[in-house]
C-alpha atoms as a PDB file:
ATOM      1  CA  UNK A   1      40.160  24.007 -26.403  1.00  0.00           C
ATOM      2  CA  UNK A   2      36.679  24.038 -24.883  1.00  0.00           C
ATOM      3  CA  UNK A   3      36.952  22.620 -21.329  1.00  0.00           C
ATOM      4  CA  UNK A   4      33.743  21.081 -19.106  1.00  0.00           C
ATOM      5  CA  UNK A   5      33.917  20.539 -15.466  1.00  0.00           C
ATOM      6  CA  UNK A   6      32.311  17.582 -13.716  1.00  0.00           C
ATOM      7  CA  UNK A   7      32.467  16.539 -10.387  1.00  0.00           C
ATOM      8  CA  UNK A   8      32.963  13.713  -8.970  1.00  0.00           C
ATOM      9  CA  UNK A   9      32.582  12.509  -4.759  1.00  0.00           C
ATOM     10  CA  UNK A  10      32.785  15.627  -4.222  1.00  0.00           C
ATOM     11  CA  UNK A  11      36.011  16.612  -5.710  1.00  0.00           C
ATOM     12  CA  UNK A  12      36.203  18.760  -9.023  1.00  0.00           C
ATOM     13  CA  UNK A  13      37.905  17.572 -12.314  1.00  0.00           C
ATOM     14  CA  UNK A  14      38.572  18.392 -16.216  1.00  0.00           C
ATOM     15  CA  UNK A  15      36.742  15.428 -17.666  1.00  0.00           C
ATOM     16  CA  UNK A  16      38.813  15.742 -20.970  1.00  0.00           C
ATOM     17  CA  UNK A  17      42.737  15.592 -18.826  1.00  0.00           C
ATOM     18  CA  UNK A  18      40.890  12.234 -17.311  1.00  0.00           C
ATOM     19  CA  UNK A  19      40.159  11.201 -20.449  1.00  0.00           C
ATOM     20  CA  UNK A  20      43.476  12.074 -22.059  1.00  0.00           C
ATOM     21  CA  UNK A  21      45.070  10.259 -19.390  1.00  0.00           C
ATOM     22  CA  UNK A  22      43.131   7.147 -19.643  1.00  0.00           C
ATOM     23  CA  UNK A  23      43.821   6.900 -23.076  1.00  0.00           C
ATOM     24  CA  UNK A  24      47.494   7.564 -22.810  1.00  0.00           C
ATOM     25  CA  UNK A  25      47.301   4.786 -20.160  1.00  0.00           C
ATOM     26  CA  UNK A  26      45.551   2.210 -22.286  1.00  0.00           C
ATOM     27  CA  UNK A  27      46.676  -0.508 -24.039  1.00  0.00           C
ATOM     28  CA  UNK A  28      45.625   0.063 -27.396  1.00  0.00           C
ATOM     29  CA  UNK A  29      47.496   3.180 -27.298  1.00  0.00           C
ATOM     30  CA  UNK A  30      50.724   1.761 -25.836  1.00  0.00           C
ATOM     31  CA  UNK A  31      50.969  -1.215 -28.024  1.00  0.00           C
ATOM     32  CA  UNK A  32      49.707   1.094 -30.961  1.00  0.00           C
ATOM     33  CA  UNK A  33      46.704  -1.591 -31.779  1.00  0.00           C
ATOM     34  CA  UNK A  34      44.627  -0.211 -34.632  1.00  0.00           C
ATOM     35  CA  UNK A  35      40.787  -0.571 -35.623  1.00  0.00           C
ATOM     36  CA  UNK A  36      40.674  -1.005 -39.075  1.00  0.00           C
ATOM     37  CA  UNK A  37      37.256  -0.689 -41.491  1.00  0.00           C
ATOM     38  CA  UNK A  38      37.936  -4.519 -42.223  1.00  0.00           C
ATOM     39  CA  UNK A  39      37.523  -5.254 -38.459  1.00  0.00           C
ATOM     40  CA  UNK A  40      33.647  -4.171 -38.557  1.00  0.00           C
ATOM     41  CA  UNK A  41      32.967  -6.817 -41.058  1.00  0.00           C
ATOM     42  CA  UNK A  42      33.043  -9.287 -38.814  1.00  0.00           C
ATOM     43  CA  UNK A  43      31.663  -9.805 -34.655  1.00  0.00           C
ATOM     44  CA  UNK A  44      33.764  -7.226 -33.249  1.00  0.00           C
ATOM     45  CA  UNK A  45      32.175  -7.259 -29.709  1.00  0.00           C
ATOM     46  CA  UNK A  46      33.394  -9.353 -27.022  1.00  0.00           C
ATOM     47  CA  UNK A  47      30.030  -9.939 -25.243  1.00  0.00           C
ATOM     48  CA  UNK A  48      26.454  -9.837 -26.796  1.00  0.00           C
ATOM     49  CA  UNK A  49      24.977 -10.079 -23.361  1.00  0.00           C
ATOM     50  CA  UNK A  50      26.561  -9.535 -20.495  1.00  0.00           C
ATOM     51  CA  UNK A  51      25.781 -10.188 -16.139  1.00  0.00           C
ATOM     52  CA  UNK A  52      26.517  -7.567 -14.535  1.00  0.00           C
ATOM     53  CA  UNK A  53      28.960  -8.712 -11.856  1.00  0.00           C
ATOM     54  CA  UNK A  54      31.101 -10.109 -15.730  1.00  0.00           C
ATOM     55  CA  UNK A  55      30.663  -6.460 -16.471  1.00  0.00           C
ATOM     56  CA  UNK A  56      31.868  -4.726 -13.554  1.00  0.00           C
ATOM     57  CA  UNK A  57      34.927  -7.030 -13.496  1.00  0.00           C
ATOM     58  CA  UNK A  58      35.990  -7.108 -17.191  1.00  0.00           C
ATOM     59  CA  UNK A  59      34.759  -3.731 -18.991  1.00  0.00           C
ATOM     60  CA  UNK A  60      37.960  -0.906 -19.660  1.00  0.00           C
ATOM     61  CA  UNK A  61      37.853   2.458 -20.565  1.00  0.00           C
ATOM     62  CA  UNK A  62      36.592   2.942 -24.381  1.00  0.00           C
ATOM     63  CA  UNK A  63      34.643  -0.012 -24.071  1.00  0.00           C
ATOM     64  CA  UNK A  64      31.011   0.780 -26.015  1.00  0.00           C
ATOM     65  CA  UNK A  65      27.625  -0.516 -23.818  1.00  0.00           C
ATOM     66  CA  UNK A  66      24.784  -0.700 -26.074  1.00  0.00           C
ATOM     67  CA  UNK A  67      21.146  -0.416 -25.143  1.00  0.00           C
ATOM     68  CA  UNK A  68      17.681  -1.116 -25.840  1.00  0.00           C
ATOM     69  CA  UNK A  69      15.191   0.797 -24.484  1.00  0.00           C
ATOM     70  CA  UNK A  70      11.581   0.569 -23.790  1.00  0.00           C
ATOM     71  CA  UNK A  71      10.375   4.056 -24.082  1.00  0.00           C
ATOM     72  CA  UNK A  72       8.664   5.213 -27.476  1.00  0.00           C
ATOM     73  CA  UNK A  73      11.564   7.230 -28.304  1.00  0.00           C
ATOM     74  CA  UNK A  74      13.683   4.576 -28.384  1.00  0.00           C
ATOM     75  CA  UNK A  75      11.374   2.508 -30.324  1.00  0.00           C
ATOM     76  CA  UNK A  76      11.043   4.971 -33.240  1.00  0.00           C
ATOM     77  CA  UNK A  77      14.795   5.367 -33.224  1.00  0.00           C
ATOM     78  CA  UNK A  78      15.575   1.489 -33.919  1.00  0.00           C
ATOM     79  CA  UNK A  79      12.427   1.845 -36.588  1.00  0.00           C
ATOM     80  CA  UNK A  80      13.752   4.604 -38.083  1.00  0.00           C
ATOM     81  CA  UNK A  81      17.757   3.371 -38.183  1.00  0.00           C
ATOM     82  CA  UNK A  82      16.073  -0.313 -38.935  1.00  0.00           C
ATOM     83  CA  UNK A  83      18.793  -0.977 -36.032  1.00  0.00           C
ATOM     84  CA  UNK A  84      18.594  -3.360 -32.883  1.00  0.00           C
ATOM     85  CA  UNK A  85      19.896  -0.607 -30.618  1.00  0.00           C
ATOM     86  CA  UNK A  86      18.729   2.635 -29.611  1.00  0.00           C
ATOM     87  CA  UNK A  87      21.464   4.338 -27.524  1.00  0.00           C
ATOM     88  CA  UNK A  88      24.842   3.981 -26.465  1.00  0.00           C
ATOM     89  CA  UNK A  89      27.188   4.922 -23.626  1.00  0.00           C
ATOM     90  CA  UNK A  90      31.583   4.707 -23.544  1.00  0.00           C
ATOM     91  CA  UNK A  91      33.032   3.218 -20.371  1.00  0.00           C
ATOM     92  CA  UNK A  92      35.359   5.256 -18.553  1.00  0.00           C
ATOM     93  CA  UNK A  93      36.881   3.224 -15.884  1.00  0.00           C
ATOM     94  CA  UNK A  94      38.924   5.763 -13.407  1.00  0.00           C
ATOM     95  CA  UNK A  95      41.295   4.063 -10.934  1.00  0.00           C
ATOM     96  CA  UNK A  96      41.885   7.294  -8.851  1.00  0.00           C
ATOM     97  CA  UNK A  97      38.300   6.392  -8.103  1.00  0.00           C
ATOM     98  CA  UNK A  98      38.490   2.447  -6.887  1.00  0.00           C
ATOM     99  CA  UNK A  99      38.730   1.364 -10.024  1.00  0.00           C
ATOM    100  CA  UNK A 100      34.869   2.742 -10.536  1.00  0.00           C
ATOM    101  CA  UNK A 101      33.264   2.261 -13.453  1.00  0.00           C
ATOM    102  CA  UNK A 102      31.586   5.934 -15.324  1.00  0.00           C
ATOM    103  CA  UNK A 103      29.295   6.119 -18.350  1.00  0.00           C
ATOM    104  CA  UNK A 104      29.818   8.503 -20.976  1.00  0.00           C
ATOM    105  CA  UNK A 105      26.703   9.305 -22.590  1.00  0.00           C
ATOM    106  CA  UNK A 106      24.721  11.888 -24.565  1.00  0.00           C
ATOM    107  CA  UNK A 107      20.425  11.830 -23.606  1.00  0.00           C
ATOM    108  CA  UNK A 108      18.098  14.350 -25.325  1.00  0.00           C
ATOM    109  CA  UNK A 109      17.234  16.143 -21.824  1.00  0.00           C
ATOM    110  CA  UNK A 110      20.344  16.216 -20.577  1.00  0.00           C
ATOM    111  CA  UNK A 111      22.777  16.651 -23.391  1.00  0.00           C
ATOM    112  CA  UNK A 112      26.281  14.839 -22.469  1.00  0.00           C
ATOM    113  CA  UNK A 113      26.493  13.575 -19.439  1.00  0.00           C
ATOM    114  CA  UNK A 114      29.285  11.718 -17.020  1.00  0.00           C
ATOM    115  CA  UNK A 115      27.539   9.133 -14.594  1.00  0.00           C
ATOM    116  CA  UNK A 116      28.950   6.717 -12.327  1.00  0.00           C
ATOM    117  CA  UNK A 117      27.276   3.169 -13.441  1.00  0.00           C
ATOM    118  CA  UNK A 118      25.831   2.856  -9.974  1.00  0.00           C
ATOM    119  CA  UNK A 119      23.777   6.112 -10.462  1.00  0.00           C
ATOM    120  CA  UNK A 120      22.613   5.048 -13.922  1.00  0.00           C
ATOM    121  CA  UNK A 121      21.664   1.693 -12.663  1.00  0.00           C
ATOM    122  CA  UNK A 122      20.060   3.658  -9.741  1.00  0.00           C
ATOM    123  CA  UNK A 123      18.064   6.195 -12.214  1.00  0.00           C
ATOM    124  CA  UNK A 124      17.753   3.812 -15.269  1.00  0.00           C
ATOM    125  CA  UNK A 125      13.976   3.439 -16.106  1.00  0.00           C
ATOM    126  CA  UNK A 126      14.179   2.908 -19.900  1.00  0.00           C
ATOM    127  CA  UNK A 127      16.719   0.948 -20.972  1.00  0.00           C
ATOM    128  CA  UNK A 128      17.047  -3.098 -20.462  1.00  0.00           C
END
């Protein structure tokens, strides 16, 4: 298996054990919940919009952000997909880190990339 390293206050880490354990962890794996094609026929999210104090209290691990940016790439993308939404990040949420909240994403000029939401809120110039 192809392993990445990221690191993290300082402190060096397999991203993919983290995410292994997280998963094992979650509660859709322990109470072997299922997403089934059915599911997507119908509002699946459980916030359209969302403040971001609601966000840093209630999003989990696996959770999907959505985004809309401003840039022209992103504009071509959602004209080009016909979609509403131009990029997306998972939430990984990693208590050996005060509960901190991480972004899993993949950008054109950086490839993937594993950010702590205060950097990307920090950094973010394109997306609203």
């Amino acid at each position: 298996m192809f392993k990445l390293k990221c690191k993290i206050k300082g402190d060096y880490n397999n991203w993919i054990t983290e995410l292994e354990a997280v998963i094992l962890k979650s509660k859709g794996y322990r109470l072997n919940i299922h997403i089934f094609d059915s599911d997507f026929n119908v509002d699946f999210w459980r916030f359209a919009h969302i403040k971001e104090e609601e966000f840093l209290s209630d999003a989990e691990t696996g959770d999907i952000v959505l985004f809309r940016g401003s840039h022209l790439g992103a504009k071509i993308t959602r004209k080009w997909t016909n979609g509403s939404v131009d990029h997306a990040a998972m939430v990984i949420r990693l208590e050996k880190y005060d509960n901190q909240i991480f972004l899993l994403e993949s950008v054109m000029v950086r490839g993937v990339s594993f950010v702590s939401f205060d950097f990307f809120k920090r950094t973010n110039k394109v997306y609203n």
